[in-house]
Protein backbone atom coordinates (compact mmCIF):
# COMPACT_ATOMS: atom_id res chain seq x y z
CA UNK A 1 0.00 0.00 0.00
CA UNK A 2 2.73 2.36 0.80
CA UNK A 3 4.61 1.44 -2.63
CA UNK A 4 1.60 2.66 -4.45
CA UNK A 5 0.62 5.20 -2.56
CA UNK A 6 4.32 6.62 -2.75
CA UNK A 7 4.52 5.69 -6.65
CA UNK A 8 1.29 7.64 -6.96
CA UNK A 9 2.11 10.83 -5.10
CA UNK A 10 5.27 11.41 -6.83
CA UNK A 11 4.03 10.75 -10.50
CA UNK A 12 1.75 13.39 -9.32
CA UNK A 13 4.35 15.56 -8.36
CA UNK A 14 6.46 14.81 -11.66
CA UNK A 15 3.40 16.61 -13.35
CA UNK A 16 3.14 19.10 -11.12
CA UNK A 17 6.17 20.16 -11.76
CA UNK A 18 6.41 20.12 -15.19
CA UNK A 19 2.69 21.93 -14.92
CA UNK A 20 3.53 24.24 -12.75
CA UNK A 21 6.55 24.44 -10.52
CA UNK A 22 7.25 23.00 -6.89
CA UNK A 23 4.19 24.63 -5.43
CA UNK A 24 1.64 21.86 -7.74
CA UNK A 25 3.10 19.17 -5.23
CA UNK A 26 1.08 21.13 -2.59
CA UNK A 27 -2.45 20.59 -2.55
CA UNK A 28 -4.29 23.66 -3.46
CA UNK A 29 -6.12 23.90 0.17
CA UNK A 30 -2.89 24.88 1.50
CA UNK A 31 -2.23 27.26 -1.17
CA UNK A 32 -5.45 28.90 -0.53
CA UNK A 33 -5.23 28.82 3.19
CA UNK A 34 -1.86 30.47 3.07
CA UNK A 35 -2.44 33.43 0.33
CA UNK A 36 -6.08 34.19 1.69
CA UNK A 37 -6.80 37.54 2.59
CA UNK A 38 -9.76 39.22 4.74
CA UNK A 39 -12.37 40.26 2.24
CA UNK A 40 -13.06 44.22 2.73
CA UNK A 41 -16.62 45.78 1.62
CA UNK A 42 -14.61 47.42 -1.24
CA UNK A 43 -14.53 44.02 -2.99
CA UNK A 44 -18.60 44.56 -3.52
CA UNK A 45 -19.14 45.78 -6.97
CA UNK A 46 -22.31 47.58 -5.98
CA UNK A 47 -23.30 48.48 -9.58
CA UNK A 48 -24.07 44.77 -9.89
CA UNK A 49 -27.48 44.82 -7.95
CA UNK A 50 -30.24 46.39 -9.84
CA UNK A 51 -33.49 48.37 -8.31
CA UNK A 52 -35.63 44.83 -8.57
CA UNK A 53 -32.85 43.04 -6.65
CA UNK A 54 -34.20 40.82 -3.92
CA UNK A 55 -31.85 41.09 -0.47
CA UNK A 56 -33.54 38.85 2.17
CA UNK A 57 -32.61 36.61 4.89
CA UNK A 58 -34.22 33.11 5.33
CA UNK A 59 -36.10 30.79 7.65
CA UNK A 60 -38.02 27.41 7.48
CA UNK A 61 -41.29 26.27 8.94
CA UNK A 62 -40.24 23.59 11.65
CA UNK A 63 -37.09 25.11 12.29
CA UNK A 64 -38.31 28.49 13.51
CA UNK A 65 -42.25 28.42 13.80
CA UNK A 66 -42.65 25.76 16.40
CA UNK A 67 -44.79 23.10 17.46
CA UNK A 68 -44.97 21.22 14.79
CA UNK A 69 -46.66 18.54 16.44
CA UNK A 70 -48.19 16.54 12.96
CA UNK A 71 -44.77 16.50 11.39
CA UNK A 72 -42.57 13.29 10.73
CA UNK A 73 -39.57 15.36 12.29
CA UNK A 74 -41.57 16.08 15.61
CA UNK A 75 -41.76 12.36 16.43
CA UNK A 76 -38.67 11.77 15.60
CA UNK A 77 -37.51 13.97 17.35
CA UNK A 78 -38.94 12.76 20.26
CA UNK A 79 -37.91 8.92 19.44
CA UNK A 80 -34.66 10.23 20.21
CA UNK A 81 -32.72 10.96 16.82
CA UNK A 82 -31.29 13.76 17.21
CA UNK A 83 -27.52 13.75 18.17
CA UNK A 84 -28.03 15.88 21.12
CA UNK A 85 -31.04 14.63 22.27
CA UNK A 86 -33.38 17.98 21.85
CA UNK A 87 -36.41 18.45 20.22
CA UNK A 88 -37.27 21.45 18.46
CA UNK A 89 -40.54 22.50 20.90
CA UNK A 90 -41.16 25.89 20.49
CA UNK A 91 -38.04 26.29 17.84
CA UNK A 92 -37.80 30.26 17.52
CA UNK A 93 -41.49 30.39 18.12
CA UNK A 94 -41.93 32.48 14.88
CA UNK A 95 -45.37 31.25 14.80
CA UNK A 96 -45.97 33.74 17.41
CA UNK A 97 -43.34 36.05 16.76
CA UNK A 98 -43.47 37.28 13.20
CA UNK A 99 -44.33 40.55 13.73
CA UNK A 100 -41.58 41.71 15.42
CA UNK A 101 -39.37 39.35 13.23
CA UNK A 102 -40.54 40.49 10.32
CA UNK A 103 -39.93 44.37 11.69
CA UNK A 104 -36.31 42.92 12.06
CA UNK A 105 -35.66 42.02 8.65
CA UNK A 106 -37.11 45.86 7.99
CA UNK A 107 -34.75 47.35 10.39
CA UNK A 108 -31.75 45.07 8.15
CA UNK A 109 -33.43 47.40 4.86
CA UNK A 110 -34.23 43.86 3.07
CA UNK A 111 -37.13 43.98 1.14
CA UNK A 112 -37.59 40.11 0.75
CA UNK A 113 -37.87 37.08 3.71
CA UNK A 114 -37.87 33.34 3.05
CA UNK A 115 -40.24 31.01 5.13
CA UNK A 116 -41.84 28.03 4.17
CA UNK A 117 -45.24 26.33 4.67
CA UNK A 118 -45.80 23.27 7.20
CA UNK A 119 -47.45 21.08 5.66
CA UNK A 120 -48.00 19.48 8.74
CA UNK A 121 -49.72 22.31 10.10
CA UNK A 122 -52.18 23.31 6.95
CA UNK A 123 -53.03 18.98 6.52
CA UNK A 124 -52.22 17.34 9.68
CA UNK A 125 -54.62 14.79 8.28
CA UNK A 126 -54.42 12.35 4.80
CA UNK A 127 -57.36 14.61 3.78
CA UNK A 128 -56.12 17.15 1.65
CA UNK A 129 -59.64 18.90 0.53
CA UNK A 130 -59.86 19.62 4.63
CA UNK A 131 -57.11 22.30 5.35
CA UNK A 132 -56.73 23.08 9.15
CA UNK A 133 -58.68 26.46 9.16
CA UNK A 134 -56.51 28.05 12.10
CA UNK A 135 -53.41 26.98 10.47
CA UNK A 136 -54.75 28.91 7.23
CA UNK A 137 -55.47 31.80 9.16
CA UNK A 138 -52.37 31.98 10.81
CA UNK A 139 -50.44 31.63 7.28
CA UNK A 140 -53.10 34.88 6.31
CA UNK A 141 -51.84 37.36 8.86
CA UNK A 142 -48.14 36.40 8.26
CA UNK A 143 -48.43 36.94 4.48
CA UNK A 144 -50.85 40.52 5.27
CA UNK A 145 -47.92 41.62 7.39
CA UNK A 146 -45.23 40.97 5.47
CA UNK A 147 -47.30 43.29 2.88
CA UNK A 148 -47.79 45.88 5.53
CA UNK A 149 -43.84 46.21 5.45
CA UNK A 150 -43.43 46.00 1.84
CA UNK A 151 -41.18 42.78 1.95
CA UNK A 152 -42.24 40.53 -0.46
CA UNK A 153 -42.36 36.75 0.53
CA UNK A 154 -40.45 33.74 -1.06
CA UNK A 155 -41.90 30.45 0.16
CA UNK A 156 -40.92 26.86 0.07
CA UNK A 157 -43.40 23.92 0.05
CA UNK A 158 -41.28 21.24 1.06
CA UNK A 159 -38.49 22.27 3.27
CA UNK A 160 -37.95 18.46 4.66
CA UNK A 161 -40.36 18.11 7.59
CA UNK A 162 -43.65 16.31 6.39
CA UNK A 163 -47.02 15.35 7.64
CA UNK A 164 -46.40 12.20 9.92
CA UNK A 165 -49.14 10.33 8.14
CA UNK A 166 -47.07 10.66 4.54
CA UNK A 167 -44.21 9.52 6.03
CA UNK A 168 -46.29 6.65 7.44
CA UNK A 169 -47.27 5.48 4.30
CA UNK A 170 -44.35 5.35 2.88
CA UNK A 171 -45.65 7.57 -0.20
CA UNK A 172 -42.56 9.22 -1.09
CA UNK A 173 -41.40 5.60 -2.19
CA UNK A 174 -44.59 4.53 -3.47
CA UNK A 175 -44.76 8.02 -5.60
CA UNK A 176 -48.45 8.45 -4.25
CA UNK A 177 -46.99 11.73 -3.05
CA UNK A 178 -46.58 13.42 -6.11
CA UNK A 179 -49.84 13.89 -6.61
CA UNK A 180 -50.34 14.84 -2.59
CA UNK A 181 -47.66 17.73 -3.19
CA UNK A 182 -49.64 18.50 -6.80
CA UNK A 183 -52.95 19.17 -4.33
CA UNK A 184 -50.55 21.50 -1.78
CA UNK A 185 -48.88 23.16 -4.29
CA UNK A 186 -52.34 24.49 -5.65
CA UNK A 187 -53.88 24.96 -2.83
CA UNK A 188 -50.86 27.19 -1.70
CA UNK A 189 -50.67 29.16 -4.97
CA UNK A 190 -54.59 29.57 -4.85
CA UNK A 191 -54.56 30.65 -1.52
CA UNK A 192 -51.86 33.07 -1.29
CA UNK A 193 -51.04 33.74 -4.35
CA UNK A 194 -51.96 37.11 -4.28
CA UNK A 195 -48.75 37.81 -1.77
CA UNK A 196 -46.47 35.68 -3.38
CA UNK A 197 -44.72 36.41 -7.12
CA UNK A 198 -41.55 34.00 -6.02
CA UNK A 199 -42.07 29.82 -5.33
CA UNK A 200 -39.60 26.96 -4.34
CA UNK A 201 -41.46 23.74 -4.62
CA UNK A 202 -38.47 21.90 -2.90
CA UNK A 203 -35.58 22.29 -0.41
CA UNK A 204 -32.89 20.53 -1.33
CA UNK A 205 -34.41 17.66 -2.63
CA UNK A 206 -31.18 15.29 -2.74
CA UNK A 207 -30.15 16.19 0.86
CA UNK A 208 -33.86 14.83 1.60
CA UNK A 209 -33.77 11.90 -0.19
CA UNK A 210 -30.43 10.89 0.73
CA UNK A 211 -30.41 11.94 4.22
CA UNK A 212 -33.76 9.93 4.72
CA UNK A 213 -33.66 7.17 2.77
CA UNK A 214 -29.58 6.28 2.25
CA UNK A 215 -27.68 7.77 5.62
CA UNK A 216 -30.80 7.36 7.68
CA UNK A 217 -30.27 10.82 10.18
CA UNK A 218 -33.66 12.32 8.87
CA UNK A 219 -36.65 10.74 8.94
CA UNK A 220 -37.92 7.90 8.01
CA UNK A 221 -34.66 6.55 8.80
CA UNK A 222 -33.95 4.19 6.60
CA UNK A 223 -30.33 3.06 5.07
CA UNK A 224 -31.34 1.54 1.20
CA UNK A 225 -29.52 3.73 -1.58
CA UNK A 226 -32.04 2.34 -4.53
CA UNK A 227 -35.00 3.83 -2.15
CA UNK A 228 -33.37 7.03 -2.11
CA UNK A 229 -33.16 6.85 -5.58
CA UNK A 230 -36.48 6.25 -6.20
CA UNK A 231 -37.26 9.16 -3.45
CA UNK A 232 -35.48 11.52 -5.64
CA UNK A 233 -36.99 10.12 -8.82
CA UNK A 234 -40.54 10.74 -7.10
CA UNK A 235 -39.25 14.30 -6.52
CA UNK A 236 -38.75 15.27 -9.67
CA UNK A 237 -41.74 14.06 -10.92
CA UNK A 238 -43.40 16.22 -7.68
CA UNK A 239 -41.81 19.68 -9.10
CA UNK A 240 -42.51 19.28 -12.20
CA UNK A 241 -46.53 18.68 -11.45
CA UNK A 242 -46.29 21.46 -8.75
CA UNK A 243 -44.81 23.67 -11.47
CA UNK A 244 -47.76 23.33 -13.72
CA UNK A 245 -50.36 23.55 -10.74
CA UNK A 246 -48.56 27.45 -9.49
CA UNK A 247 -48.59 28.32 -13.15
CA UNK A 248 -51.98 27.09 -13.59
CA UNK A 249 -53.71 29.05 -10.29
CA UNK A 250 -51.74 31.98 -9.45
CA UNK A 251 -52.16 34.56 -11.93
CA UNK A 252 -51.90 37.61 -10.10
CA UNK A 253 -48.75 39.67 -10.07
CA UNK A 254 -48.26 40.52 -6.51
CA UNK A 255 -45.47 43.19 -6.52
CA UNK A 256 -46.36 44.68 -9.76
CA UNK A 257 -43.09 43.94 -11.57
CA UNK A 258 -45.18 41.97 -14.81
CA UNK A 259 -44.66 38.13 -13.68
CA UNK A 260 -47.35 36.67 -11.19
CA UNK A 261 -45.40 33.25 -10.54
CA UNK A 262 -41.68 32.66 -11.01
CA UNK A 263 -41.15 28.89 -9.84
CA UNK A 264 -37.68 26.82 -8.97
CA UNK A 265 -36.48 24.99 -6.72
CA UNK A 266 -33.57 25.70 -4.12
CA UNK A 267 -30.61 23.01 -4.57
CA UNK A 268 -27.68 22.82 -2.23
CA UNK A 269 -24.66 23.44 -4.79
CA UNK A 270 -21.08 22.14 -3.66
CA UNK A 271 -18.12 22.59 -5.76
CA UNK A 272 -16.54 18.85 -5.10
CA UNK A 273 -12.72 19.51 -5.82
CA UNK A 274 -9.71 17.49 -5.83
CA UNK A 275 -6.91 17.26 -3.72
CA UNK A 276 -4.25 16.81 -5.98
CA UNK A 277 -5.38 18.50 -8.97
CA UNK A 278 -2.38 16.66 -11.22
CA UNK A 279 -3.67 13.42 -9.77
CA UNK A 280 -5.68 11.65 -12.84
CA UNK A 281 -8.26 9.64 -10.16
CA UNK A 282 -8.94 12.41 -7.66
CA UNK A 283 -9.91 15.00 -10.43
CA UNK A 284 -11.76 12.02 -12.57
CA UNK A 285 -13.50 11.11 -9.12
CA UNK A 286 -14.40 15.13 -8.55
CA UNK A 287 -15.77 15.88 -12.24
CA UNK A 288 -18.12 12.74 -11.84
CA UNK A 289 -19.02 13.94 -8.26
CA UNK A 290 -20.01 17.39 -9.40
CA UNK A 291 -22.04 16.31 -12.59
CA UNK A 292 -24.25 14.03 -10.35
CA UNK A 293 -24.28 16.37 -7.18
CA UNK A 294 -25.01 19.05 -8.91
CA UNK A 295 -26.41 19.20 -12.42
CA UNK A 296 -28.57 15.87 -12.81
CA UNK A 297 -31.46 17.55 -11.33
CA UNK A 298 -31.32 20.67 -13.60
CA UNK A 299 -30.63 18.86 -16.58
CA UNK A 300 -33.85 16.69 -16.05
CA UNK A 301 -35.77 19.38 -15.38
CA UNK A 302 -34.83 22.17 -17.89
CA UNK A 303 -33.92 20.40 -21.10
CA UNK A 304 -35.43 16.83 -19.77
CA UNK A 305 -31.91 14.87 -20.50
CA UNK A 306 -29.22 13.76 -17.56
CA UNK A 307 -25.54 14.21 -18.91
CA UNK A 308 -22.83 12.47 -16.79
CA UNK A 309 -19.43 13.65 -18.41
CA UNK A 310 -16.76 11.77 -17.41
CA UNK A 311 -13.71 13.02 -18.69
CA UNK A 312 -12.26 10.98 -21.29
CA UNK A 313 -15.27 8.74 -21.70
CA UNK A 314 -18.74 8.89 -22.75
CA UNK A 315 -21.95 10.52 -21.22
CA UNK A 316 -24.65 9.04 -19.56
CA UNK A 317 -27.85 10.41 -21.19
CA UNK A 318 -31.53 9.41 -20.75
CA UNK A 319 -34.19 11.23 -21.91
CA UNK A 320 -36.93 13.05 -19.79
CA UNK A 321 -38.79 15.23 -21.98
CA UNK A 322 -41.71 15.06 -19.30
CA UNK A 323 -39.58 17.46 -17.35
CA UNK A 324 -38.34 20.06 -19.79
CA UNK A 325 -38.62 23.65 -19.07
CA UNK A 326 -40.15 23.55 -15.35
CA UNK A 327 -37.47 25.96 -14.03
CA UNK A 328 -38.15 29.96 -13.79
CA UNK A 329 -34.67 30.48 -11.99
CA UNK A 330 -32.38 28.33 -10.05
CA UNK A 331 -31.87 28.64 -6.06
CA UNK A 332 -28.52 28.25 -5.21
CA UNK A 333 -27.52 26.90 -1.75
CA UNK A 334 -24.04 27.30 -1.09
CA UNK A 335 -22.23 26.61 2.35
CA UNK A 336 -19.00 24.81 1.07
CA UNK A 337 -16.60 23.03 -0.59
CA UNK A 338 -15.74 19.67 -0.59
CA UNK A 339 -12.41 18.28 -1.03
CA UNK A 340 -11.92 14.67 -2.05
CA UNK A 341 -8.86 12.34 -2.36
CA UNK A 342 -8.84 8.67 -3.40
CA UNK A 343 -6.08 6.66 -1.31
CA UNK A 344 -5.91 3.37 -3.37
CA UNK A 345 -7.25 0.61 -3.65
CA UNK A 346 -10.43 2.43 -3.36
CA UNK A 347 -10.47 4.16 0.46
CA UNK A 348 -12.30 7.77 -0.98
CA UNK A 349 -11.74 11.02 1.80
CA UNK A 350 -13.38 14.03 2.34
CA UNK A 351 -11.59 17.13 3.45
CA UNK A 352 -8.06 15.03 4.30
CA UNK A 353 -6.63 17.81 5.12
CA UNK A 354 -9.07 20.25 7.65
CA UNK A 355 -7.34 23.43 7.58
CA UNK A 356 -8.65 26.75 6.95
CA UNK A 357 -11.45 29.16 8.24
CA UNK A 358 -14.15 26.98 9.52
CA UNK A 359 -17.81 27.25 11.22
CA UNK A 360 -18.70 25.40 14.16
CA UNK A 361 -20.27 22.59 11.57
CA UNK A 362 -16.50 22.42 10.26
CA UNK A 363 -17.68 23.97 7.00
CA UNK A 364 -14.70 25.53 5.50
CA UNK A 365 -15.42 28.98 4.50
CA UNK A 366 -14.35 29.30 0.74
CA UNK A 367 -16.24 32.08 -0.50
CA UNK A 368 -14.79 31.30 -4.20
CA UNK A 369 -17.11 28.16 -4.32
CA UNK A 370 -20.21 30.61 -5.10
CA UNK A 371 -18.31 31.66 -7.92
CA UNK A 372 -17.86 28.43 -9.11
CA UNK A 373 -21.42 26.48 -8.73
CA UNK A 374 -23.01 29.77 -9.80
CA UNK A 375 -20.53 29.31 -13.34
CA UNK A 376 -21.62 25.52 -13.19
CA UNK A 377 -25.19 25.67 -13.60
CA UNK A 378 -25.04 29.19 -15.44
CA UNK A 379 -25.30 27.06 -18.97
CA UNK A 380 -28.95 26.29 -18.15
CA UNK A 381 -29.86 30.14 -19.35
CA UNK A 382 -32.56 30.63 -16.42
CA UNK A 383 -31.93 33.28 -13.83
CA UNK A 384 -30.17 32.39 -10.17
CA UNK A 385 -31.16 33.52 -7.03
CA UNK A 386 -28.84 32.55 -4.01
CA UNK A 387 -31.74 30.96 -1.71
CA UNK A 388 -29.14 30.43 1.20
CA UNK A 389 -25.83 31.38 2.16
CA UNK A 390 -24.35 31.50 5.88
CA UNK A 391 -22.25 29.91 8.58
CA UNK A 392 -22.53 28.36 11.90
CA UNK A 393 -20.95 30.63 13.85
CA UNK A 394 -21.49 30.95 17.84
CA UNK A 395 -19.08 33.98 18.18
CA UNK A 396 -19.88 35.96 15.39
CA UNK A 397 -16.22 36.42 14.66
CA UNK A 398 -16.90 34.88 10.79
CA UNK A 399 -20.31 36.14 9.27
CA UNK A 400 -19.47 39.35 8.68
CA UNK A 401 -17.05 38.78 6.22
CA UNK A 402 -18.47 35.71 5.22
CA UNK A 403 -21.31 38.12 4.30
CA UNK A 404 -18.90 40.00 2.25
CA UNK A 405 -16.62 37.64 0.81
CA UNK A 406 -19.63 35.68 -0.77
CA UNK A 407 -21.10 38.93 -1.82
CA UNK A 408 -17.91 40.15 -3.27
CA UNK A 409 -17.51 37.07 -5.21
CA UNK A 410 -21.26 37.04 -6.53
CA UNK A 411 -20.88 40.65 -8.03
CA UNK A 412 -17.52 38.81 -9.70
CA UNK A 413 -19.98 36.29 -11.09
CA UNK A 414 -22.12 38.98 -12.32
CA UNK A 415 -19.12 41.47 -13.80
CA UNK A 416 -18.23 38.22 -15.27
CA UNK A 417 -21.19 36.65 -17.21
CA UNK A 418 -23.11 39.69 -17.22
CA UNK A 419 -25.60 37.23 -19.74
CA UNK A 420 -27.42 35.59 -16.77
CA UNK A 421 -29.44 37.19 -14.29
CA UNK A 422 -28.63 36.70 -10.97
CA UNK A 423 -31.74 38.26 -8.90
CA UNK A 424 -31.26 38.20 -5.55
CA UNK A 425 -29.41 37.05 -2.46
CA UNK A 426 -30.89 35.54 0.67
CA UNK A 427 -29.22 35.43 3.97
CA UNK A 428 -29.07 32.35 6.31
CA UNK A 429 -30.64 32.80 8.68
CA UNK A 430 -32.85 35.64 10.15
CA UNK A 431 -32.89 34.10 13.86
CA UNK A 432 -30.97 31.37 15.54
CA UNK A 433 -32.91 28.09 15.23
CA UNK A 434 -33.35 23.94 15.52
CA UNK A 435 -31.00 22.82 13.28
CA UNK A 436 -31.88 19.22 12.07
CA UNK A 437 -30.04 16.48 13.47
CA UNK A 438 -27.95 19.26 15.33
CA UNK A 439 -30.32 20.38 17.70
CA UNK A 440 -29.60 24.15 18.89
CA UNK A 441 -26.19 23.75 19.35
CA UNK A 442 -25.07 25.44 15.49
CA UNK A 443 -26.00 29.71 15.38
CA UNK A 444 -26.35 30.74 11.90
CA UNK A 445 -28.79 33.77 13.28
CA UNK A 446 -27.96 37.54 12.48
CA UNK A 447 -30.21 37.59 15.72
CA UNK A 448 -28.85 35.13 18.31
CA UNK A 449 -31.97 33.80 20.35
CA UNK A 450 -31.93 32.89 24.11
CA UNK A 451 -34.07 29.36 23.86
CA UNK A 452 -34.56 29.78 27.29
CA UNK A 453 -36.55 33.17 26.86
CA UNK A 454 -36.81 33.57 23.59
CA UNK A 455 -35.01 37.27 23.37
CA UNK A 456 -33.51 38.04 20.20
CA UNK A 457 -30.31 39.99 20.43
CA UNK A 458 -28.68 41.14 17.07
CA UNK A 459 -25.37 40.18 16.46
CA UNK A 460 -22.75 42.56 15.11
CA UNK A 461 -22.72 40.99 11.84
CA UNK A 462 -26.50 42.41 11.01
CA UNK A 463 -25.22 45.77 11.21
CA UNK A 464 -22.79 44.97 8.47
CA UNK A 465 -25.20 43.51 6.28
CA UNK A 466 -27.52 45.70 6.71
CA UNK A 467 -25.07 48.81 5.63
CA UNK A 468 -23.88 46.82 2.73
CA UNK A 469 -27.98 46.48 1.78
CA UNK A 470 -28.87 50.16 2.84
CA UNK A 471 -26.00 51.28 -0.05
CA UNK A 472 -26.90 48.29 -2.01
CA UNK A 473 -30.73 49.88 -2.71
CA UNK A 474 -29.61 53.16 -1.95
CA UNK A 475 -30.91 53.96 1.02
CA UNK A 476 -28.07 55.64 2.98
C-alpha cells in the first residue's frame, strides 16, 4: 500500500512540476489557506445589484415556527434521533413572533424574507380537501404583514419536515406523493397567491432523499440507496406537477413587476474539488461527483436529458422530456466546498486535510465556491437567485465577512457573465434556530436567540449587512 501510494504521489508531483513548478506538489487547500486575505466591503461591486434586486434573509417552517406537532420530524424527534437529544418545541417560536421578526428584517433594509409552509400544520390529516382552518389563518396574517412592510415573501413547500401520516405510508417511495404535493402546491398558490410572485417547490431535494432514505439521520430513517433513488426520482416528478399547478392558479402579479409566478427549486450546490489537482483519479472522481451532485437535477428538469461527463469517456444520457422547461430560476444553496482524495485501492476522503477558516459545523469557509457552482449551472440560461448562504458561527467572529466575501464574489460572477441574471441574495438565517439532526447547538442567526426566553439579540454581523444592503438599494 505504501509502494503505491508513494509511486502515486510522486508521478503526481512529476506533473506538477512540469505543470507548474514545486508549489503543484502542494495541494491547493494549503495554497489557498496560506495566500487568503480578509475580504473588505470594497470588494462589492455595488453596480451589480439592480433596483428589482431581492436582499432577504431566510427561515423554514419547523425550524423556527414551532410546534410542529403533525410533522414526521416532531416524532422523531422525540424517538430520540437527534444527536443531542433535543427536540425542536417551540423552535424560535416564529409562529408567534413574526411581527416583530418580520420588523427585524425591515430594520436590516431587506425587502424580501424566506419562510416556508408546514405542511404538517395546513393537513395534519391524509385529507387534503380539509385544510386546518386556524393553520390557514395563521399563514393569512403572516403573508398581510409581510405586505404591511413592503417585503415581499419567497416560500418553500417542502423544506424536509412532512405530515407524519405521509411519512407513514411510505408515499414518497410509493410516488403516491406526487400527486399529494400537486394538491398543496395548488392549494398554496390559490390561496396566497396574491402575496407571493416568487415559489420553491423543494428544499434541497437530494439532501432529503439521501439523508432519509440512504444515511438514515432524517426521517424515516432508513439506510437503502435504490430507495433514495427512487425518493429523488418521485421528486422530480413532484416539481414538475407542482410547477404546472402554481402556473396554472396563481395569476396575479403581486409586486407589480409583470410576472405573477416565477417557480424553482432551491438546490444545495457544492463545488466537489480534488486534492491533488495533477492526480488523474482524484480529479476524474471530482468531475463525476459534481455532474451528479449538482447538475442531474437541472438537466432533467430544464432540457429533460441527464448528462454524466466523465472526462475521457462517454456521457450518460436518458431522456426526460416530461420534465423540460419547469425551471423559472435556479436557487442556489451554497455553504462549502468539498475536497476529495482517493487513497488506493479504493479508500475515498473528504476534506483530508481540515485546515482553513471553519464554522462550528466544520464547513470551510471558501467564499470562491459561489463563484464556481453559480458558473456551473449558469449554462442552463434561467436566472439564479442565491436561496441560502451562511455559517454556523457561535461567536460571530466569521459572518461578517463571510457576508462580504460571498457577496464580493457574486458581483464577480455577475461582472463576469453579465448574460445571466442573478436576482437576488438571501441570507441564512434571520434568527438562531433547531437545526436538524444538530439540535440548537449550530448559530447561523444575524439575531442570536436565548431558547430559554426567547429574546432576540442582534449580532454585530447584522449591522454589516444591513449597511452593505442600505447602499446596495440606496438607502443611505
Amino acid at each position: 500500500m505504501w509502494n503505491t501510494c508513494g509511486i502515486r504521489w510522486g508521478v503526481v508531483c512529476l506533473l506538477g512540476l512540469v505543470a507548474g513548478g514545486l508549489t503543484s506538489c502542494v495541494p491547493p487547500i494549503v495554497i489557498d489557506v496560506l495566500t487568503g486575505t480578509r475580504p473588505t466591503v470594497d470588494a462589492i461591486d455595488f453596480t451589480a445589484f439592480g433596483e428589482s434586486f431581492l436582499w432577504g434573509a431566510g427561515s423554514s417552517s419547523h425550524q423556527h415556527e414551532g410546534n410542529d406537532i403533525h410533522s414526521d420530524w416532531w416524532a422523531w424527534e422525540l424517538d430520540g434521533h437527534t444527536k443531542t437529544g433535543e427536540t425542536s418545541g417551540l423552535a424560535a417560536d416564529f409562529w408567534n413572533r413574526y411581527e416583530e421578526d418580520l420588523d427585524r428584517a425591515q430594520s436590516l433594509n431587506l425587502n424580501t424574507f424566506r419562510i416556508s409552509l408546514s405542511w404538517a400544520r395546513l393537513f395534519p390529516e391524509p385529507d387534503m380537501s380539509a385544510p386546518d382552518e386556524e393553520a390557514v389563518a395563521g399563514y393569512d396574517a403572516m403573508f398581510a404583514a409581510m405586505a404591511a412592510r413592503n417585503i415581499r415573501p419567497m416560500v418553500t413547500l417542502h423544506h424536509f419536515a412532512m405530515p407524519k401520516w405521509l411519512t407513514d405510508q411510505n408515499r414518497w417511495e410509493t410516488g403516491a406523493a406526487i400527486a399529494d404535493f400537486e394538491q398543496f402546491a395548488r392549494f398554496a398558490a390559490q390561496r396566497w397567491g396574491k402575496y407571493v410572485d416568487w415559489w420553491i417547490t423543494i428544499n434541497e431535494p437530494q439532501v432529503f432523499a439521501l439523508h432519509g432514505w440512504w444515511r438514515g439521520v432524517f426521517p424515516p430513517g432508513k439506510t437503502d440507496l435504490g430507495l433514495g433513488l427512487s425518493v429523488f426520482l418521485n421528486l422530480m416528478y413532484a416539481h414538475g406537477h407542482a410547477y404546472h399547478a402554481i402556473k396554472e392558479v396563481d395569476t396575479v402579479d403581486a409586486d407589480g413587476d409583470g410576472l405573477a409566478a416565477e417557480v424553482g427549486v432551491a438546490m444545495l450546490l457544492v463545488p466537489i474539488v480534488p486534492f491533488y489537482p495533477w492526480d488523474l483519479i482524484d480529479v476524474v472522481f471530482a468531475a463525476v461527483s459534481n455532474e451528479l451532485t449538482n447538475t442531474v437535477w437541472f438537466d432533467i428538469e430544464q432540457i429533460g436529458i441527464p448528462e454524466v461527463v466523465v472526462p475521457f469517456g462517454p456521457g450518460l444520457v436518458e431522456p426526460y422530456p416530461d420534465f423540460k422547461d419547469t425551471l423559472d430560476f435556479i436557487g442556489v444553496n451554497y455553504y462549502s466546498r468539498q475536497v476529495v482524495h482517493i487513497v488506493p485501492p479504493f479508500d475515498l476522503l473528504f476534506d483530508p486535510l481540515p485546515i482553513g477558516t471553519r464554522g462550528t459545523l466544520g464547513h470551510e469557509v471558501y467564499p470562491e465556491g459561489l463563484y464556481d457552482v453559480m458558473e456551473q449551472v449558469a449554462r442552463y440560461g434561467v436566472p439564479l437567485i442565491v436561496t441560502e448562504s451562511g455559517v454556523a458561527d457561535d461567536t460571530d467572529e466569521l459572518r461578517a465577512d463571510h457576508i462580504i466575501g460571498h457577496l464580493a464574489e457574486l458581483t464577480r460572477f455577475v461582472d463576469d457573465h453579465p448574460d445571466v441574471p442573478v436576482l437576488g441574495y438571501v441570507h441564512w438565517a434571520l434568527t438562531d434556530h433547531f437545526e436538524w439532526e444538530n439540535g440548537f447547538g449550530p448559530r447561523f442567526g444575524l439575531y442570536e436567540v436565548d431558547f430559554a426566553t426567547l429574546e432576540r439579540t442582534p449580532r454585530p454581523s447584522s449591522a454589516v449587512y444591513a449597511d452593505i444592503v442600505a447602499r446596495a438599494r440606496g438607502l443611505e
